[in-house]
C-alpha atoms as a PDB file:
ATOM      1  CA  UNK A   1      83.796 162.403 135.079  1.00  0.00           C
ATOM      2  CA  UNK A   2      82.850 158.830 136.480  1.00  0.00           C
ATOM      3  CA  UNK A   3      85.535 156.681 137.273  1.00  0.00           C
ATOM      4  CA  UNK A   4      84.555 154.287 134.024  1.00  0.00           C
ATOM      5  CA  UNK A   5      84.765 157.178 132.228  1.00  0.00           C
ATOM      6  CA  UNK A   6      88.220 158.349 133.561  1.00  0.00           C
ATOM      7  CA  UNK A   7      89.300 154.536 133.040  1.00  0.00           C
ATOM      8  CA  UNK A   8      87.903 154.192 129.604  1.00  0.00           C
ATOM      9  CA  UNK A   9      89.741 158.147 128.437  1.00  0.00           C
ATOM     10  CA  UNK A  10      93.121 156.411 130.455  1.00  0.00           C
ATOM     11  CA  UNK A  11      93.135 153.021 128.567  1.00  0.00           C
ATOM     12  CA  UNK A  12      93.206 155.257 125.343  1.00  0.00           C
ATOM     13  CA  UNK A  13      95.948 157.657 126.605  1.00  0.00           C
ATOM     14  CA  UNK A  14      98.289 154.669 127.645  1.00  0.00           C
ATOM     15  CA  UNK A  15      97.928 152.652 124.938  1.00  0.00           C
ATOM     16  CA  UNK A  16     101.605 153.023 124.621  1.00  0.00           C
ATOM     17  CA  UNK A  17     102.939 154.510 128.004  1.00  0.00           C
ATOM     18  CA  UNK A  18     104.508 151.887 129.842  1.00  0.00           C
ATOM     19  CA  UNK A  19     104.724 153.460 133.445  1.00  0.00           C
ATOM     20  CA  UNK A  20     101.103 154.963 133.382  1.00  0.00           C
ATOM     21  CA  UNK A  21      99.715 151.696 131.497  1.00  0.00           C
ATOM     22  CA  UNK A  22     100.968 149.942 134.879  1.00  0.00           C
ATOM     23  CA  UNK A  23      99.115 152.424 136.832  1.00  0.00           C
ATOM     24  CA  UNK A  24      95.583 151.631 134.304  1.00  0.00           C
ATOM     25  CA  UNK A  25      95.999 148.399 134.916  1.00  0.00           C
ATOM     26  CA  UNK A  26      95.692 148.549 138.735  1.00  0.00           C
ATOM     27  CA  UNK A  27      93.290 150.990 138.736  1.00  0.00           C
ATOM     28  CA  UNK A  28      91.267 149.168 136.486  1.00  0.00           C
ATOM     29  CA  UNK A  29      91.759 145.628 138.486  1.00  0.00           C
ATOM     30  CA  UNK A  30      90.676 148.227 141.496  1.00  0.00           C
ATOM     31  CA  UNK A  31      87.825 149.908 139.683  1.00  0.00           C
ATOM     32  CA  UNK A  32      85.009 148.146 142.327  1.00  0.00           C
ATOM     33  CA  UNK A  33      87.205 149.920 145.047  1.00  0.00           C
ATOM     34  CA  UNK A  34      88.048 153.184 143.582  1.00  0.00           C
ATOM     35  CA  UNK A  35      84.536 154.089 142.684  1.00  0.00           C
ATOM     36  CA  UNK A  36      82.879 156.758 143.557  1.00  0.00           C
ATOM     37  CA  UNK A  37      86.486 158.776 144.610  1.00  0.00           C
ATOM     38  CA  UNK A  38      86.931 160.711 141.482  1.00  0.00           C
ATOM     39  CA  UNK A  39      83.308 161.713 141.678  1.00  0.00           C
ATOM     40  CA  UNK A  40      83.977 163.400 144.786  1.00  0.00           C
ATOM     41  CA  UNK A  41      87.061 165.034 143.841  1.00  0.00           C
ATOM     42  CA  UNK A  42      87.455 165.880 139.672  1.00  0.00           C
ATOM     43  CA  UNK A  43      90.528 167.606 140.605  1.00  0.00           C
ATOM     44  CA  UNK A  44      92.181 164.063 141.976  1.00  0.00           C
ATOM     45  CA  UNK A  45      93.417 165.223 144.777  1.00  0.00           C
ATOM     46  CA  UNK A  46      91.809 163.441 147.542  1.00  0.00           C
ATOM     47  CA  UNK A  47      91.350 160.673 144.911  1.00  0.00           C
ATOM     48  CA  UNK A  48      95.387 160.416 145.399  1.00  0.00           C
ATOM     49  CA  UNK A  49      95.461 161.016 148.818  1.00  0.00           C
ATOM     50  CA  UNK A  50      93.208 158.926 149.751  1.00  0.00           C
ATOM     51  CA  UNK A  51      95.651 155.737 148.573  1.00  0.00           C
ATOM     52  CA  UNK A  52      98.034 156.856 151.502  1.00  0.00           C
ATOM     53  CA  UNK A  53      95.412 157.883 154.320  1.00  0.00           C
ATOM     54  CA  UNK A  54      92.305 155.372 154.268  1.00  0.00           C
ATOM     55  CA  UNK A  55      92.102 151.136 152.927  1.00  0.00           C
ATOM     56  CA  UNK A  56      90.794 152.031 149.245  1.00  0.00           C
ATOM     57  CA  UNK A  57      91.904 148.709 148.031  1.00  0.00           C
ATOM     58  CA  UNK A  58      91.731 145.722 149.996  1.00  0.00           C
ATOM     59  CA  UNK A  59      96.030 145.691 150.553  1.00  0.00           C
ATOM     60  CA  UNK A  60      97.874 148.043 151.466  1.00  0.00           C
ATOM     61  CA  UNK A  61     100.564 147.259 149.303  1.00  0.00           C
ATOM     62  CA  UNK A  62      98.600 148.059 146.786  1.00  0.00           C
ATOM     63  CA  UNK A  63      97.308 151.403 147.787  1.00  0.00           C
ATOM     64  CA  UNK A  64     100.929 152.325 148.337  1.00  0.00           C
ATOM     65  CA  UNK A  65     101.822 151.088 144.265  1.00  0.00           C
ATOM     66  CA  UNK A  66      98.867 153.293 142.895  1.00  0.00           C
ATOM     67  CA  UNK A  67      99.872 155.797 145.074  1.00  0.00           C
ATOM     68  CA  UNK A  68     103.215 155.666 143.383  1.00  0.00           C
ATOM     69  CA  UNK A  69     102.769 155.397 140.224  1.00  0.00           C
ATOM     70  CA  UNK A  70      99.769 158.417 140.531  1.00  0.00           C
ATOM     71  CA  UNK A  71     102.942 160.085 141.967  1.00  0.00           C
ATOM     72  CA  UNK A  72     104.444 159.880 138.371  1.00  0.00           C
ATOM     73  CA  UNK A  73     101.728 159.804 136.188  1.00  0.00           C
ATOM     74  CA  UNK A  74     101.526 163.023 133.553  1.00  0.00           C
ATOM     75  CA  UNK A  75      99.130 161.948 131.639  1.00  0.00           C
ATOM     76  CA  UNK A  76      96.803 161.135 134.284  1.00  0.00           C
ATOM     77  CA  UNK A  77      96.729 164.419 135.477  1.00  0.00           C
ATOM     78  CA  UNK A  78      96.902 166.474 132.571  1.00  0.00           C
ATOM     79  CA  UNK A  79      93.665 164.197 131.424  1.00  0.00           C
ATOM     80  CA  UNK A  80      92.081 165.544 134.910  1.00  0.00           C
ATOM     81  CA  UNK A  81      93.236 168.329 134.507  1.00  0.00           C
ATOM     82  CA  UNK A  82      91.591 169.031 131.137  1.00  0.00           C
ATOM     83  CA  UNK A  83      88.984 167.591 132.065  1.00  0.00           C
ATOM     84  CA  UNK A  84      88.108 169.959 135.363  1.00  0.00           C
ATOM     85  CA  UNK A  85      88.867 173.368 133.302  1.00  0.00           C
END
């Protein structure tokens, strides 16, 4: 899955999910940074990971909030999740 992809399947999913619609919306003000990290890892791992270990975005503030809100996010990872089996 590219990471429009995964953004375009999430803006369906969260439509009406407050908590993970926060999460779409930073990811998707973030896409030009977070491209290319769910390609390398479908399973999301290092693709959440990564928000606590390298600069993904350009603030760290904001790595920490997606990292965060990925931390809570169960319909982000059942989507990957689906997706990867």
């Amino acid at each position: 899955m590219t990471t429009a992809e995964l953004l375009e399947k999430y803006d369906k999913i969260t439509k009406e999910a407050n908590k993970e619609r926060a999460l779409w919306n930073l990811l998707k003000a973030n896409e030009k940074h977070i491209t290319g990290l769910i390609e390398e890892d479908p399973t999301g791992y290092w693709f959440h990971k990564a928000h606590r270990q390298i600069d993904v975005t350009d603030s760290g503030y904001m790595d920490m909030a997606i990292w965060i809100l990925l931390s809570e996010a169960s319909l982000f990872w059942k989507m990957l999740e689906e997706n990867v089996a």
